[in-house]
Protein backbone atom coordinates (compact mmCIF):
# COMPACT_ATOMS: atom_id res chain seq x y z
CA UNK A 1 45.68 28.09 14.79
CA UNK A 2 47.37 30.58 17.54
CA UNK A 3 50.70 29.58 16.21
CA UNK A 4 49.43 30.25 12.43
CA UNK A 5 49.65 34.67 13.74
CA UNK A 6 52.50 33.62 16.01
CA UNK A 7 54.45 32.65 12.99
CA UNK A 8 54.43 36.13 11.64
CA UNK A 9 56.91 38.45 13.26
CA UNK A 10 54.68 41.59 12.42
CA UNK A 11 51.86 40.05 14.63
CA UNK A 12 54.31 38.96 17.35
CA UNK A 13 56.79 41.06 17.21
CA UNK A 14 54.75 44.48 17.04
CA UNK A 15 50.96 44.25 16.91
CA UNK A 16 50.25 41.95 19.75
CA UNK A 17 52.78 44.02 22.55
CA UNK A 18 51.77 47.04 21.19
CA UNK A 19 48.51 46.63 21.90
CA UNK A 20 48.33 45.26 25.64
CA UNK A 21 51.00 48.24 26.02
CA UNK A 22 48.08 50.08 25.13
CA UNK A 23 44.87 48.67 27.07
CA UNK A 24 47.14 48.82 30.02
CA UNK A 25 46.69 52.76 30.08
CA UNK A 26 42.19 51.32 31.24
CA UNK A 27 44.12 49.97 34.56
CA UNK A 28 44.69 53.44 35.68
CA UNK A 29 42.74 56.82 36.92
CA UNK A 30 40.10 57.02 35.44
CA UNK A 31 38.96 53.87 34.13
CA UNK A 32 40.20 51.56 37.28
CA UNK A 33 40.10 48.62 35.30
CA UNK A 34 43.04 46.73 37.25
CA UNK A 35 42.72 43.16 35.81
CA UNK A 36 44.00 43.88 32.22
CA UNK A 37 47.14 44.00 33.82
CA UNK A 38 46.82 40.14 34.83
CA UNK A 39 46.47 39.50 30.97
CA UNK A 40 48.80 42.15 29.20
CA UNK A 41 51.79 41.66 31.67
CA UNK A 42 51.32 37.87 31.46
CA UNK A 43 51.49 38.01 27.89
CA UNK A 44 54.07 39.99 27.50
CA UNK A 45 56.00 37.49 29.45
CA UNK A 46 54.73 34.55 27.16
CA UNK A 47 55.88 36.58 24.56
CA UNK A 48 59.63 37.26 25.24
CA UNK A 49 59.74 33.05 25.88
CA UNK A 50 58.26 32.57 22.48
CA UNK A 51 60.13 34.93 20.58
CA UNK A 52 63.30 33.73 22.28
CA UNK A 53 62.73 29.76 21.21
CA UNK A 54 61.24 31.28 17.75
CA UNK A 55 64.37 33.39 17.26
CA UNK A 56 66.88 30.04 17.51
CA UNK A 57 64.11 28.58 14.91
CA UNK A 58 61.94 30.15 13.09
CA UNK A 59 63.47 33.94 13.26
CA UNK A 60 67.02 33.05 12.99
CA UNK A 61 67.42 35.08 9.65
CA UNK A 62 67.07 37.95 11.99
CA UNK A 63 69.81 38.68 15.01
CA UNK A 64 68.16 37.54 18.20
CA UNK A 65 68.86 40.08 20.82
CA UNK A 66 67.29 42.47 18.30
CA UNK A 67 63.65 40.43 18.29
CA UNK A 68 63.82 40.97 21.99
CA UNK A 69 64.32 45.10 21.35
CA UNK A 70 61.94 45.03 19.11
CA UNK A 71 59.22 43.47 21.26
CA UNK A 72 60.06 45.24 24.33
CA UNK A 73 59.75 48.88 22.49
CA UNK A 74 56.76 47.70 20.83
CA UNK A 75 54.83 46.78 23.98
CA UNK A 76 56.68 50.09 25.54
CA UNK A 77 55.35 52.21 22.81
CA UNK A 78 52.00 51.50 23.21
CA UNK A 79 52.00 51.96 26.87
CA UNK A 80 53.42 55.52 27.07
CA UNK A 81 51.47 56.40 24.03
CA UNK A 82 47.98 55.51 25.72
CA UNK A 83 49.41 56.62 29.10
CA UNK A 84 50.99 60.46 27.77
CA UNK A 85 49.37 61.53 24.71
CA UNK A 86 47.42 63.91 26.73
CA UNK A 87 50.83 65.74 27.46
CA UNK A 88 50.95 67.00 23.53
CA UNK A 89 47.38 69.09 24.61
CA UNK A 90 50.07 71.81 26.16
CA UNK A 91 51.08 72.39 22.73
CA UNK A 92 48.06 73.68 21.67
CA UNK A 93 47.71 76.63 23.35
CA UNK A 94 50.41 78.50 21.19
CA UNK A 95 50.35 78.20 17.42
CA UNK A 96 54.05 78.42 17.81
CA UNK A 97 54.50 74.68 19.14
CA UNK A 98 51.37 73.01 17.13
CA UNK A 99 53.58 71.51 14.27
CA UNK A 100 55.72 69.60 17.26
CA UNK A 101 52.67 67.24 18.39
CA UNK A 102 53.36 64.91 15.74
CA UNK A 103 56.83 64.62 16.85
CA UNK A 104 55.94 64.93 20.68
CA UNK A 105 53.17 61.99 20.45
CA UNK A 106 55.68 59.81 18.88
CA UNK A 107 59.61 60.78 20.23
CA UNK A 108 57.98 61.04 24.28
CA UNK A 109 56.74 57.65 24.48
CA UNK A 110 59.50 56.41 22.09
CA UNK A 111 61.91 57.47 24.27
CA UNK A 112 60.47 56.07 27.28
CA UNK A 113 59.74 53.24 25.88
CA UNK A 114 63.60 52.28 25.79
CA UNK A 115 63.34 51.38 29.44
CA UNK A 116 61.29 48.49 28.58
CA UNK A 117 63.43 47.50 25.29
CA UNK A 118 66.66 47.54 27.18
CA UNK A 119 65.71 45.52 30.15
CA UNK A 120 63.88 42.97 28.09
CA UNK A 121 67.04 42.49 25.59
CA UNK A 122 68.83 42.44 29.33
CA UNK A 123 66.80 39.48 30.91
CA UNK A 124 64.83 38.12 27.81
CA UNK A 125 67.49 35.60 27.38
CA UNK A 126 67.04 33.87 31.15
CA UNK A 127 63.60 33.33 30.69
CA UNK A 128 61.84 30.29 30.62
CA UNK A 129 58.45 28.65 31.54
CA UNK A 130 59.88 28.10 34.99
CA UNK A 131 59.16 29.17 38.36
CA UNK A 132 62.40 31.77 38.91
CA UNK A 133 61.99 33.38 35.37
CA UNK A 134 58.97 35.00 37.27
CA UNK A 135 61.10 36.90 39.35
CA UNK A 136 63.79 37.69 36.79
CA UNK A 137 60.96 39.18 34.94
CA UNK A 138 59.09 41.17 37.48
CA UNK A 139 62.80 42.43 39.39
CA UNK A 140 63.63 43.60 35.88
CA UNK A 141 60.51 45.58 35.24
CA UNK A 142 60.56 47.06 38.46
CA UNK A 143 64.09 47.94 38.50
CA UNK A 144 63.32 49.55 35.07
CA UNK A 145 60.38 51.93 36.31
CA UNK A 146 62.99 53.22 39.17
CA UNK A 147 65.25 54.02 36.97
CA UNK A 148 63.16 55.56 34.93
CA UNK A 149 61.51 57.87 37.83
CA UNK A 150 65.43 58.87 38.67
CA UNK A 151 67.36 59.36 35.84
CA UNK A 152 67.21 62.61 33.53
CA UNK A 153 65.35 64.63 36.12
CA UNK A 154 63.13 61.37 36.47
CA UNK A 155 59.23 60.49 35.14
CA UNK A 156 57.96 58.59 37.50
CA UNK A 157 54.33 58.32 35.34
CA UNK A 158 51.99 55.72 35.79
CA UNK A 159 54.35 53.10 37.79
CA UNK A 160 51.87 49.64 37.77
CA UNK A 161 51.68 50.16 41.80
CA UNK A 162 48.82 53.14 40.48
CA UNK A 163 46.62 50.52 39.18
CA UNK A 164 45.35 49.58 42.89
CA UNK A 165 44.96 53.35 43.40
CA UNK A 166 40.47 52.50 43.98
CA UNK A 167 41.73 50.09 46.42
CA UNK A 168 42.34 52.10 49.31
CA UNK A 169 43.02 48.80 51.67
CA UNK A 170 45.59 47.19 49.67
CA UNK A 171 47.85 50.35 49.42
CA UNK A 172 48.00 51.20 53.42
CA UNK A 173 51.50 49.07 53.02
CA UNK A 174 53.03 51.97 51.28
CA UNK A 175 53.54 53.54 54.58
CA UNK A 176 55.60 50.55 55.40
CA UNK A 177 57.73 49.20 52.19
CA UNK A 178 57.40 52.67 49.74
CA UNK A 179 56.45 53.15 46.50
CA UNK A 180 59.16 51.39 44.81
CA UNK A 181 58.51 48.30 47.01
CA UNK A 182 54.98 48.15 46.42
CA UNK A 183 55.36 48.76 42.46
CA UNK A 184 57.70 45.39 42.34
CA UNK A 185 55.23 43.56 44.13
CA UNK A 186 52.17 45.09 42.15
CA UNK A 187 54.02 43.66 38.85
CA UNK A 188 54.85 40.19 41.19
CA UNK A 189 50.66 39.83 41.79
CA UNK A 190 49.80 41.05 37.52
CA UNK A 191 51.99 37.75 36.11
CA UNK A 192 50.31 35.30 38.55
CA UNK A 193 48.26 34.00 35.72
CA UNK A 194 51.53 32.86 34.02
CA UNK A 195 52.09 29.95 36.71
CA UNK A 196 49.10 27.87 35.27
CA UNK A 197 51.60 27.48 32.02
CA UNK A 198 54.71 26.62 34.05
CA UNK A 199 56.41 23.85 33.74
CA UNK A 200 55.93 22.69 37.00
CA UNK A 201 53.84 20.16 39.09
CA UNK A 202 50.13 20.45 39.59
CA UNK A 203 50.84 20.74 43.39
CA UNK A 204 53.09 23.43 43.24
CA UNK A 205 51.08 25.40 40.78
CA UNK A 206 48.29 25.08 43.38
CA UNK A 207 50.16 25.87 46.00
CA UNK A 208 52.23 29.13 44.38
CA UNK A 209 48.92 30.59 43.50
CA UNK A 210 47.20 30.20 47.31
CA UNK A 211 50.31 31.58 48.33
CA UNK A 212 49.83 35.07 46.15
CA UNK A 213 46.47 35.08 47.30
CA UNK A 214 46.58 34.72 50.67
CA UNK A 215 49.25 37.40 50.69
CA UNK A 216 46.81 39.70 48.19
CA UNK A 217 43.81 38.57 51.42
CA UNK A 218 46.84 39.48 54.34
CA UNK A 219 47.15 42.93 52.44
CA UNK A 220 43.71 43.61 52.64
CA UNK A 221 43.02 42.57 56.23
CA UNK A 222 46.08 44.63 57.10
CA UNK A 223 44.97 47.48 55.24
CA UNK A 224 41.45 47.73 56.38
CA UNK A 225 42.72 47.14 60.30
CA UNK A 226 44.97 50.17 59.39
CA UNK A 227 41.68 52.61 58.10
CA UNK A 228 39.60 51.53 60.89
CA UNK A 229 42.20 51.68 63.54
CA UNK A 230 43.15 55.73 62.51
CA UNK A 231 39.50 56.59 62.40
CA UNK A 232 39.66 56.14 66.24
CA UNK A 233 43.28 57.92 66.25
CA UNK A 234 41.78 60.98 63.95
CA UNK A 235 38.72 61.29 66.45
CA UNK A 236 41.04 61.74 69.33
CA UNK A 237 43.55 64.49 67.98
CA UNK A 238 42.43 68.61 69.27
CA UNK A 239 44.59 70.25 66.98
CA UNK A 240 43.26 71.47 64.13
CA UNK A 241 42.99 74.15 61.74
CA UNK A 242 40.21 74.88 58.91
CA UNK A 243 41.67 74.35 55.53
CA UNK A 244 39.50 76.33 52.37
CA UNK A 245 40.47 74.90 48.95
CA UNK A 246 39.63 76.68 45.70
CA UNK A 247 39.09 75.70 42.26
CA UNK A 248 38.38 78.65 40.12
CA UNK A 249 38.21 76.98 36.89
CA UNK A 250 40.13 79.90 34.57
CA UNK A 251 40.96 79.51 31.46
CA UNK A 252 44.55 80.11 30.69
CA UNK A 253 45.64 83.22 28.99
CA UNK A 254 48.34 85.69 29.31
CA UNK A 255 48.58 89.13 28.51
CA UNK A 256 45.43 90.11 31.10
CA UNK A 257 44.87 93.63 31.83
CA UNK A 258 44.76 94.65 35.82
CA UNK A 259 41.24 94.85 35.51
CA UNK A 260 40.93 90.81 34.45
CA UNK A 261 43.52 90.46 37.35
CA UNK A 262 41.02 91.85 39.43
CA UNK A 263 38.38 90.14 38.13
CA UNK A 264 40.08 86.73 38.83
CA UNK A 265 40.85 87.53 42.22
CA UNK A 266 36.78 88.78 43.08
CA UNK A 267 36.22 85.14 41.93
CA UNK A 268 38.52 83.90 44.17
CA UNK A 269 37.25 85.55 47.02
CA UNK A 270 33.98 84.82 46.24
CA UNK A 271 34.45 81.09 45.96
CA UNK A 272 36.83 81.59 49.27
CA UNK A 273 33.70 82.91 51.15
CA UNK A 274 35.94 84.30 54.21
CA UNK A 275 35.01 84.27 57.55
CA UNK A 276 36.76 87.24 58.75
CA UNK A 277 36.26 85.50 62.91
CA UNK A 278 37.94 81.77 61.68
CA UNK A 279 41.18 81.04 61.25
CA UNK A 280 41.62 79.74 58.01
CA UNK A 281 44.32 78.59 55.25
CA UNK A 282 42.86 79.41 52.19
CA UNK A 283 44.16 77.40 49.13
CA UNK A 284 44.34 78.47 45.57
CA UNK A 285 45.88 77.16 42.51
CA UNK A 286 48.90 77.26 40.53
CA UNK A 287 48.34 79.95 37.79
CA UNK A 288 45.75 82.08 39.44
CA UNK A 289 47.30 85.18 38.40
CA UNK A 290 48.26 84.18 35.17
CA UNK A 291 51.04 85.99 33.51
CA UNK A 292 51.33 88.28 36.65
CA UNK A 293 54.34 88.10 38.90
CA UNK A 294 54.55 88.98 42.37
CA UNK A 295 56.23 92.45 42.30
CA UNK A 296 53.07 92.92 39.15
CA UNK A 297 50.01 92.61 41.76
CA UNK A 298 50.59 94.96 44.37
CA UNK A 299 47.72 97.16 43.40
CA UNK A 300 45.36 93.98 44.73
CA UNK A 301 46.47 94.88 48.45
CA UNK A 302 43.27 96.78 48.97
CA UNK A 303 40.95 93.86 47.63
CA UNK A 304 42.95 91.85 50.21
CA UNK A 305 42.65 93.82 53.29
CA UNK A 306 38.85 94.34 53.16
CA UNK A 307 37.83 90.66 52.70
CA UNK A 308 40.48 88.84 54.70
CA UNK A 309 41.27 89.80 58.12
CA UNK A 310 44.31 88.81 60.36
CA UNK A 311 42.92 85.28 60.80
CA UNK A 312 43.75 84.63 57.49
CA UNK A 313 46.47 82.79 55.31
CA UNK A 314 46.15 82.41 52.07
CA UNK A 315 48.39 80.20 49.52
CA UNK A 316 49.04 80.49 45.80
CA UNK A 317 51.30 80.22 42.66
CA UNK A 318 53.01 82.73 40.87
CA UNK A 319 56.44 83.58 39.39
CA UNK A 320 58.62 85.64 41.29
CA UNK A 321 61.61 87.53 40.35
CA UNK A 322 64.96 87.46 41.67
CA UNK A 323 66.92 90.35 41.34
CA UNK A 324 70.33 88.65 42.42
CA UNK A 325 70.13 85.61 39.88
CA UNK A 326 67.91 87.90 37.31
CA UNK A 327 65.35 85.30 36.57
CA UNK A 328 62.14 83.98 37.44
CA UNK A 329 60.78 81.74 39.96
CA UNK A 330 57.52 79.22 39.69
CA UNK A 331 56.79 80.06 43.44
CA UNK A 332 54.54 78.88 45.90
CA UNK A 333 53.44 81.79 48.54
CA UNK A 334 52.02 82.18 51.40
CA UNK A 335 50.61 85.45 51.71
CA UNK A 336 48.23 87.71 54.77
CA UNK A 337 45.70 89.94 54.76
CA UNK A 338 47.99 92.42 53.31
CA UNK A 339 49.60 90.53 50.63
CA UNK A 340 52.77 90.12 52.97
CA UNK A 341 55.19 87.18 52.22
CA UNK A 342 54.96 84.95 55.15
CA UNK A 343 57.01 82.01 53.43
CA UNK A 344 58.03 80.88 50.14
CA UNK A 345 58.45 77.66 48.68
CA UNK A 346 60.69 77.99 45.09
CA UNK A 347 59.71 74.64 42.95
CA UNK A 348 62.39 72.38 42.73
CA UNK A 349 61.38 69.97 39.48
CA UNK A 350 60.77 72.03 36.99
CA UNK A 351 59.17 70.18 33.58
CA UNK A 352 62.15 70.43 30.74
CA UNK A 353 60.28 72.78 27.93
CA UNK A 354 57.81 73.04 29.58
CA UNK A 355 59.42 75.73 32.70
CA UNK A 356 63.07 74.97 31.34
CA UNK A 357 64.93 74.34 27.89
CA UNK A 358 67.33 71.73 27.75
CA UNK A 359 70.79 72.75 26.41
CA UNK A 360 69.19 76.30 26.60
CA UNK A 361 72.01 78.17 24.58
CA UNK A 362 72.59 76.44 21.79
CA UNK A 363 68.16 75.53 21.47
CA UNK A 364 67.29 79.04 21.73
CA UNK A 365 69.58 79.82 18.95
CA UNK A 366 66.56 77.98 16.75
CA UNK A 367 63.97 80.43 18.25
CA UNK A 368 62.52 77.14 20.79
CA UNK A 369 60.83 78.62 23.83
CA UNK A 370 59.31 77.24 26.74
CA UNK A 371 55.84 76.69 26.26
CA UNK A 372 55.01 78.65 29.14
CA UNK A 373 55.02 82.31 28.52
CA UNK A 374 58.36 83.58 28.20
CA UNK A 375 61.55 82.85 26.40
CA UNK A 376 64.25 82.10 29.64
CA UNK A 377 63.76 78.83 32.13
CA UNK A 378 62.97 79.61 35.21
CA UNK A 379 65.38 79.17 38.04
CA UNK A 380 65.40 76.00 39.70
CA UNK A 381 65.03 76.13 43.74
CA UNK A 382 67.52 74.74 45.50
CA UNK A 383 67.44 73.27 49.31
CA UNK A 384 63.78 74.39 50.09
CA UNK A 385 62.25 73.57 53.38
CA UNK A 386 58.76 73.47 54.78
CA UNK A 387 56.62 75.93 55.18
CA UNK A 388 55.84 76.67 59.15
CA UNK A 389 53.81 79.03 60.64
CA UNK A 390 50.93 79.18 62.83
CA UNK A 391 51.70 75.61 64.21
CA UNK A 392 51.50 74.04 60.52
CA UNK A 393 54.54 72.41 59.00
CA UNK A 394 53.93 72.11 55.05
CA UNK A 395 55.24 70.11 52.76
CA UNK A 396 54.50 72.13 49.35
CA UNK A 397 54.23 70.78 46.11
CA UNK A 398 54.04 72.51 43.03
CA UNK A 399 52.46 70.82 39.68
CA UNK A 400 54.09 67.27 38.92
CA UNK A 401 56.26 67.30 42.01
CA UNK A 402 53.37 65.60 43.62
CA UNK A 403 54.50 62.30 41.64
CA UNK A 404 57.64 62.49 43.45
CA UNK A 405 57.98 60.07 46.19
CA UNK A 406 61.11 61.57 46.82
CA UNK A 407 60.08 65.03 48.47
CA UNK A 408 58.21 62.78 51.13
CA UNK A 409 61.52 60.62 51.89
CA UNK A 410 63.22 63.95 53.00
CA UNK A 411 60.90 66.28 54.12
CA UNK A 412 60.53 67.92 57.33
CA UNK A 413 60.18 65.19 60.50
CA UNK A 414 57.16 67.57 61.97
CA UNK A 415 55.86 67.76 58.35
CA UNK A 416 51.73 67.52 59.79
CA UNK A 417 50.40 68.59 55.94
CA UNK A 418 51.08 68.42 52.08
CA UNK A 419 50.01 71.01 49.72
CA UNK A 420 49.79 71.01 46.18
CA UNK A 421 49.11 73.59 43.28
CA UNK A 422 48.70 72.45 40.30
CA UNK A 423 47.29 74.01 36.86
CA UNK A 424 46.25 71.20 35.06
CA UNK A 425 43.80 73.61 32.02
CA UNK A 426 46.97 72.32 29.93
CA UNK A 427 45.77 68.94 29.63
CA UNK A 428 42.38 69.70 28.42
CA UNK A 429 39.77 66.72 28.95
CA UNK A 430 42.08 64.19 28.93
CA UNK A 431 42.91 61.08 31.42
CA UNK A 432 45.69 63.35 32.42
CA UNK A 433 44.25 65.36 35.11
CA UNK A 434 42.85 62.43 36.79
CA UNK A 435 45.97 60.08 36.70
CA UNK A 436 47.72 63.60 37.99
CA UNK A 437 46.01 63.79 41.26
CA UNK A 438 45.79 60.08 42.20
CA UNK A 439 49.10 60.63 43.00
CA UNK A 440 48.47 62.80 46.06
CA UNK A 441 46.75 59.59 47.93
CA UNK A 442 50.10 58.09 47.82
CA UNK A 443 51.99 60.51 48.81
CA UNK A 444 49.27 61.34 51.69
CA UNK A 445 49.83 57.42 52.90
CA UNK A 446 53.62 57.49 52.73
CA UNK A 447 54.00 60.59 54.89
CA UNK A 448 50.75 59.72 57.11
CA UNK A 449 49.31 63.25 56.34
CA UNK A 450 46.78 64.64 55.22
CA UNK A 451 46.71 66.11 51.49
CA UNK A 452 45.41 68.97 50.02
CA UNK A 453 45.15 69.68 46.36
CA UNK A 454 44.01 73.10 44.52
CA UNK A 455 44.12 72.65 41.09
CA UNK A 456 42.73 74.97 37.91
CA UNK A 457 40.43 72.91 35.51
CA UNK A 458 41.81 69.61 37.57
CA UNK A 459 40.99 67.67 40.49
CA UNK A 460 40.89 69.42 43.84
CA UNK A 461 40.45 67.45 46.99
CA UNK A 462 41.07 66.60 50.75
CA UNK A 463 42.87 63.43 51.37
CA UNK A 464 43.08 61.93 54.89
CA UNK A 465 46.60 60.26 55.96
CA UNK A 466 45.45 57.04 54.74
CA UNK A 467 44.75 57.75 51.64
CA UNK A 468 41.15 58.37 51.41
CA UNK A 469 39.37 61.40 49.42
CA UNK A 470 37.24 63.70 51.83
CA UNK A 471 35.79 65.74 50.11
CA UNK A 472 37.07 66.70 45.99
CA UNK A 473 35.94 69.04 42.92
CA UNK A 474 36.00 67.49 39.51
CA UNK A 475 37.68 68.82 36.39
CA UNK A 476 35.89 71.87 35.49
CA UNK A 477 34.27 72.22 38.52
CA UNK A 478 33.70 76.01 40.19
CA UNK A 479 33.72 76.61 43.82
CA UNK A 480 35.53 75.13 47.23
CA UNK A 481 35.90 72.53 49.21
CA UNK A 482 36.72 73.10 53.66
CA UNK A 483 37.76 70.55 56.07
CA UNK A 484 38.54 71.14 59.88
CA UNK A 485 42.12 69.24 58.86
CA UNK A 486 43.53 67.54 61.98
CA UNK A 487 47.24 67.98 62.52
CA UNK A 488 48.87 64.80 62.90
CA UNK A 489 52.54 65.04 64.62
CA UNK A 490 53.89 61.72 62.74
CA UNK A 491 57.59 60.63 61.96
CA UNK A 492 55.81 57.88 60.58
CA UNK A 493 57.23 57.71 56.92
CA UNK A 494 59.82 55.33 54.21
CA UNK A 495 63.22 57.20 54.18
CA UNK A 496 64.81 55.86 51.81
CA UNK A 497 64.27 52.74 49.01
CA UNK A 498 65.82 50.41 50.59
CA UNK A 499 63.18 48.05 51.16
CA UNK A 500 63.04 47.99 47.38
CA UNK A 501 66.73 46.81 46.68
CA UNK A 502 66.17 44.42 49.69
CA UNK A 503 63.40 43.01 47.77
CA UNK A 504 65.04 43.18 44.40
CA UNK A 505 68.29 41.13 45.48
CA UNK A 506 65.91 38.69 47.19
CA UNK A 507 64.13 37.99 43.88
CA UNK A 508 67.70 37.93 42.08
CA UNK A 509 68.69 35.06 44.37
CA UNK A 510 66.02 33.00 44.05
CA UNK A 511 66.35 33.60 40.63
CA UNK A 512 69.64 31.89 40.53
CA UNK A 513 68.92 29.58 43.56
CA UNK A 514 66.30 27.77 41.14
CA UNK A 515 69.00 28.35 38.14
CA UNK A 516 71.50 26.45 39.76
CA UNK A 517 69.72 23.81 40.74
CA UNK A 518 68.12 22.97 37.65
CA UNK A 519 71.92 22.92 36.44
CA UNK A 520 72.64 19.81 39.07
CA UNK A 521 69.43 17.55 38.10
């Protein structure tokens, strides 16, 4: 009966991995919903070893590497569709850019989906229902997602690793192997259901799968050890300093007269609640002054001075202009009492049309824009460091950088905090905002910091260095959040991905270990 469908090539070919490309999108933030993974990456798999003994047979009208394109964008397709339609909501805020959501639902997760057609054309051909095609297949997938988060200013979005993001214990080995790492091994543990259809002894099916499980029970052990064991470390550190995090929940619009400016900002204070006697870092999110640059809000210094006091810090987003390079900055500041520049943070990936244009000259000669407001890109910041003062050494993050592993590899060895500002209103009440701020966790157990996050219409929260959410504010959720945040002086962090090319070249030589020994018998 199964092979009745199988037979067809529309039902195999593009309906089947289209659609467990799609239900994968229920194993992330915020559905949680981790074990589809064990069935659509497992079938997946069965399906590039059916298609390839179907194409020698039954398909063989058609070329064969081209079955294997086909199925890999097809199952591709349907996972960047379900996993990024909620970027196209951007496009709605200008009628401008509303006849391109058509084109960006379909051409953004087309494109990405070529990661997965290319690498399973690449390895489709090797694989077999034996016990090394396992790690052909999950060394290629994983070796496709870090390409994919490097190349063309990288998208590291929804990497299978994010799946176990509820599972706070099993992702304390990030600190240890990395992102990358951890991603290859997530996609090792999804295809375990495929070794029940191997061709291989009863014994050794029994054994491979106690083996993945009593790894999956070591990982667990290890991580809860980890959580319990920094409890006692957190209780023990003096240093502190009391961390305010806002969420104003603004609507975004441009244009605003100084007396909306105003307005904003007496919400922001309000929600702030200062205590003019306590040292405090207030946070506050990207886009709080919408449309307003830095040299624009200078008549707020008064508003400033008589409800924060010299104990005071307080961080936000804005553009800033540079008078030397005559453009723009997205900047993150941190600002006193008086609306004084204490330190600067200039964001470093900016999102292509959406704070830059690609091929700017020649697009802008057809009237395309950024969808931000303004015609020009911003300027790009080059070389930024952290942000130190007062005994704090931050790591800032602005928007999507926070799904950059790559800022934590190389930031500052005394880095004791991450910050990130985000406005996330552009993604309406989508999955977006959620999968967006799952991120920080990661990034919070990589460096062994603690995280903050102020976002506009998103999630804002207070992540501990291992990962677990303190205290957060929903989507659309008014008001603040304030944590006595201890500063933890840790070099503990990956530096580099090497762990994950160790691993990789391990799995490609036991990949052809196995191959050349099934060559001799």
């Amino acid at each position: 009966m199964a092979d009745k469908y199988l037979n067809s090539r529309l039902i195999t070919l593009f309906i089947i991995p289209f659609t467990i490309g799609s239900i994968s999108v229920f194993s992330f933030q915020p559905f949680n919903i981790t074990f589809i993974n064990f069935f659509s990456l497992s079938i997946f798999f069965y399906l590039i070893i059916y298609v390839n003994k179907k194409s020698k047979s039954f398909y063989r009208k058609k070329p064969y590497k081209k079955n294997l394109f086909i199925l890999g964008s097809a199952f591709g397709f349907g996972f960047f569709l379900s996993g990024t339609y909620w970027i196209n909501n951007s496009l709605t805020f200008d009628e401008n850019f509303k006849f391109l959501i058509p084109f960006g639902l379909i051409l953004i997760p087309l494109f990405l989906s070529l990661f997965y057609s290319i690498i399973t054309v690449t390895v489709g051909p090797y694989l077999n229902s034996n016990f090394q095609s396992l790690f052909i297949f999950s060394g290629a997938l994983g070796f496709s997602d870090y390409i994919r988060s490097k190349i063309l200013t990288g998208f590291p979005w929804n990497l299978w690793a994010y799946s176990f993001s509820w599972a706070t214990e099993f992702i304390q080995i990030l600190n240890l192997i990395g992102l990358f790492a951890f991603n290859l091994l997530s996609i090792t543990i999804f295809i375990v259901p495929v070794i029940i259809f191997l061709n291989i002894s009863f014994k050794k099916k029994i054994i491979s799968l106690i083996s993945v499980f009593s790894a999956f029970f070591a990982l667990y052990i290890y991580g809860n050890y980890t959580i319990n064991k920094n409890k006692i470390f957190i209780g023990e550190i003096d240093e502190k300093f009391n961390v305010q995090v806002v969420s104003p929940n603004f609507e975004i619009k441009y244009n605003l007269s100084d007396n909306q400016i105003q307005d904003r900002l007496n919400k922001l204070i309000r929600y702030s609640q200062p205590n003019k006697n306590l040292k405090t870092l207030f946070v506050w999110p990207e886009g709080a002054f919408s449309g307003y640059s830095y040299e624009n809000i200078s008549f707020l210094k008064k508003s400033f001075s008589q409800h924060f006091s010299e104990n005071h810090y307080i961080i936000f987003g804005i553009n800033r202009y540079d008078n030397k390079k005559k453009g723009f900055y997205n900047s993150l500041l941190v600002v006193n009492n008086k609306l004084e520049i204490i330190s600067e943070y200039k964001k470093q990936k900016l999102v292509p049309f959406g704070e830059f244009i690609p091929f700017e000259k020649k697009l802008n000669k057809f009237g395309i824009k950024k969808i931000t407001e303004g015609y020009g890109s911003f300027l790009k910041g080059e070389g930024e460091k952290n942000l130190v003062f007062e005994g704090l050494n931050i790591l800032p993050l602005i928007c999507y950088e926070i799904i950059f592993t790559e800022f934590v590899q190389r930031s500052d060895q005394k880095t004791n905090l991450i910050i990130n500002i985000s406005e996330d209103g552009w993604f309406g009440d989508s999955i977006g905002p959620y999968q967006h701020s799952i991120k920080g966790v990661y990034r919070s157990i990589e460096r062994n910091s603690y995280f903050i996050r102020s976002a506009n219409k998103g999630v804002s929260m207070i992540v501990n260095n291992k990962g677990e959410i303190i205290k957060k504010l929903n989507p659309k959720e008014k008001g603040s959040i304030s944590l006595e945040v201890p500063l933890i002086k840790s070099n503990s962090r990956v530096k580099n991905d090497l762990i994950f090319f160790v691993l990789l070249i391990t799995y490609i030589f036991i990949f052809t270990l196995y191959k050349k020994n099934n060559v001799k018998k």
